[in-house]
Protein backbone atom coordinates (compact mmCIF):
# COMPACT_ATOMS: atom_id res chain seq x y z
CA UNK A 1 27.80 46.91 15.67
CA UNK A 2 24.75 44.42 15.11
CA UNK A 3 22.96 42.36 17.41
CA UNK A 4 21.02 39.43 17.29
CA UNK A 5 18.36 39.71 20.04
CA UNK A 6 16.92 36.43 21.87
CA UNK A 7 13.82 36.61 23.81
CA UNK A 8 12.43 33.09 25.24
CA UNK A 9 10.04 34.62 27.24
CA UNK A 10 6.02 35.07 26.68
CA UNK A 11 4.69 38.08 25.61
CA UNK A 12 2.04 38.19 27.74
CA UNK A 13 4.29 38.07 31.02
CA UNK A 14 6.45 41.33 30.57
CA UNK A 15 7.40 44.04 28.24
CA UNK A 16 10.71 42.59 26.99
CA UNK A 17 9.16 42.41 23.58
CA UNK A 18 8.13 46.17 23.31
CA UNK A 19 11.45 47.04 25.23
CA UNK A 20 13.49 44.65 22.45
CA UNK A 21 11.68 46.58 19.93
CA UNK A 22 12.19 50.08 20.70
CA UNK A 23 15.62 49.12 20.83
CA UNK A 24 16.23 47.19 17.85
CA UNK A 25 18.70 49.00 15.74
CA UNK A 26 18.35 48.62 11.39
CA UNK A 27 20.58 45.87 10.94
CA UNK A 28 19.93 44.18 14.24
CA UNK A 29 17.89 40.77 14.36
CA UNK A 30 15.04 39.31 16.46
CA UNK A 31 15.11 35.45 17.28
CA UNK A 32 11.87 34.30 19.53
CA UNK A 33 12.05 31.13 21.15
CA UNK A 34 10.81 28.99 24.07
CA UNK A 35 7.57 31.08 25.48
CA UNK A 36 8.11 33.63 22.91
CA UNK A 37 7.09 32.35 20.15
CA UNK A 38 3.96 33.38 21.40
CA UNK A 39 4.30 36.15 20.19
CA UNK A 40 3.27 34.89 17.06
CA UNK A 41 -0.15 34.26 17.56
CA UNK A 42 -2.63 35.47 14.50
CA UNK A 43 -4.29 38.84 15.61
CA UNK A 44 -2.45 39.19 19.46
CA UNK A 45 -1.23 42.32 20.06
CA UNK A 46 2.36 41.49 20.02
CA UNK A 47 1.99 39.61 16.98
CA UNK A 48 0.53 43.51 15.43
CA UNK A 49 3.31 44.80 17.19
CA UNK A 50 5.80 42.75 15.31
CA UNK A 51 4.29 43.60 12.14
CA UNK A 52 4.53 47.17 12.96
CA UNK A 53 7.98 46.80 13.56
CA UNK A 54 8.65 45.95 9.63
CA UNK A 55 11.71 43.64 10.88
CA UNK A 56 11.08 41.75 8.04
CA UNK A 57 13.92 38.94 6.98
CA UNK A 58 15.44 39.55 10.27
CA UNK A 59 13.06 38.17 12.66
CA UNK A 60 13.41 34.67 13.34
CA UNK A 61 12.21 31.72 15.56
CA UNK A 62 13.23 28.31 16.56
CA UNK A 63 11.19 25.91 14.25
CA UNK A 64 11.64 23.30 17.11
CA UNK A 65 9.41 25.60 19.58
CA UNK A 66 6.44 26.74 17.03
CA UNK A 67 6.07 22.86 15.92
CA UNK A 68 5.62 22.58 20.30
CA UNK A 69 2.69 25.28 20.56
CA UNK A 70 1.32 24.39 17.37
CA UNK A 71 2.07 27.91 15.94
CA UNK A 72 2.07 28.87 12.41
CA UNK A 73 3.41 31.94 10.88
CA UNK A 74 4.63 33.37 7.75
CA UNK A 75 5.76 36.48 10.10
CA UNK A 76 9.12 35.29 11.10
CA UNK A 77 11.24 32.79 9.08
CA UNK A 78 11.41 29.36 10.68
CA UNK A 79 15.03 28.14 11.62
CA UNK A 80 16.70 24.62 13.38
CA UNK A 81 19.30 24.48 16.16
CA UNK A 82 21.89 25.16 13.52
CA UNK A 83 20.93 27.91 11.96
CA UNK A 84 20.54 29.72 15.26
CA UNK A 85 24.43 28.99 16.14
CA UNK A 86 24.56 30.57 12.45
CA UNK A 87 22.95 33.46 12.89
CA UNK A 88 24.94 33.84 16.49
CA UNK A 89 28.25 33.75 14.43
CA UNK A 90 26.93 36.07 11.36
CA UNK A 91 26.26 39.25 14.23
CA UNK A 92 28.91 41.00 16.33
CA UNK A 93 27.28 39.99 19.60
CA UNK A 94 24.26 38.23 20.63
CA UNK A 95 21.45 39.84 23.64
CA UNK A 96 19.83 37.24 25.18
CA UNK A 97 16.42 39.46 27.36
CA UNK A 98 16.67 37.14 30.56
């Protein structure tokens, strides 16, 4: 069964990111939005841990929330409002880390 993951909040707060990513199974996804997206940040250490993680095409953020924090990334591709109800239909159930 896959799951698209949602984190919202910053990396910098907790260890839902690390805890998402020990979890994340091979077909699973990763969408970071809201605080998350800090996660992003050139050189941070979650940003090496995402890297590390090799997610690949299946890490995604809200588009909407990097344009807000003024991020940049080629890390994670960029997605609208839309494409996040998508990607909540395309896997078997969605895990939102309150």
């Amino acid at each position: 069964m896959t799951t698209l993951h949602v984190i919202a909040h910053s990396p910098f707060g907790d260890n839902r990111l690390s805890s998402c990513l020990r979890l994340l199974g091979p077909e699973d996804a990763l969408l970071l939005c809201g605080d998350a997206v800090h996660a992003l940040q050139p050189g941070s250490t979650p940003q090496r841990a995402l890297q590390a993680a090799a997610i690949g095409p299946r890490l995604f953020v809200l588009d909407e929330d990097l344009q807000a924090r003024a991020i940049s990334t080629d890390l994670a591709k960029a997605v609208d409002y839309a494409a996040f109800v998508g990607l909540s239909l395309h896997y078997d159930k969605v895990n939102t880390w309150l």
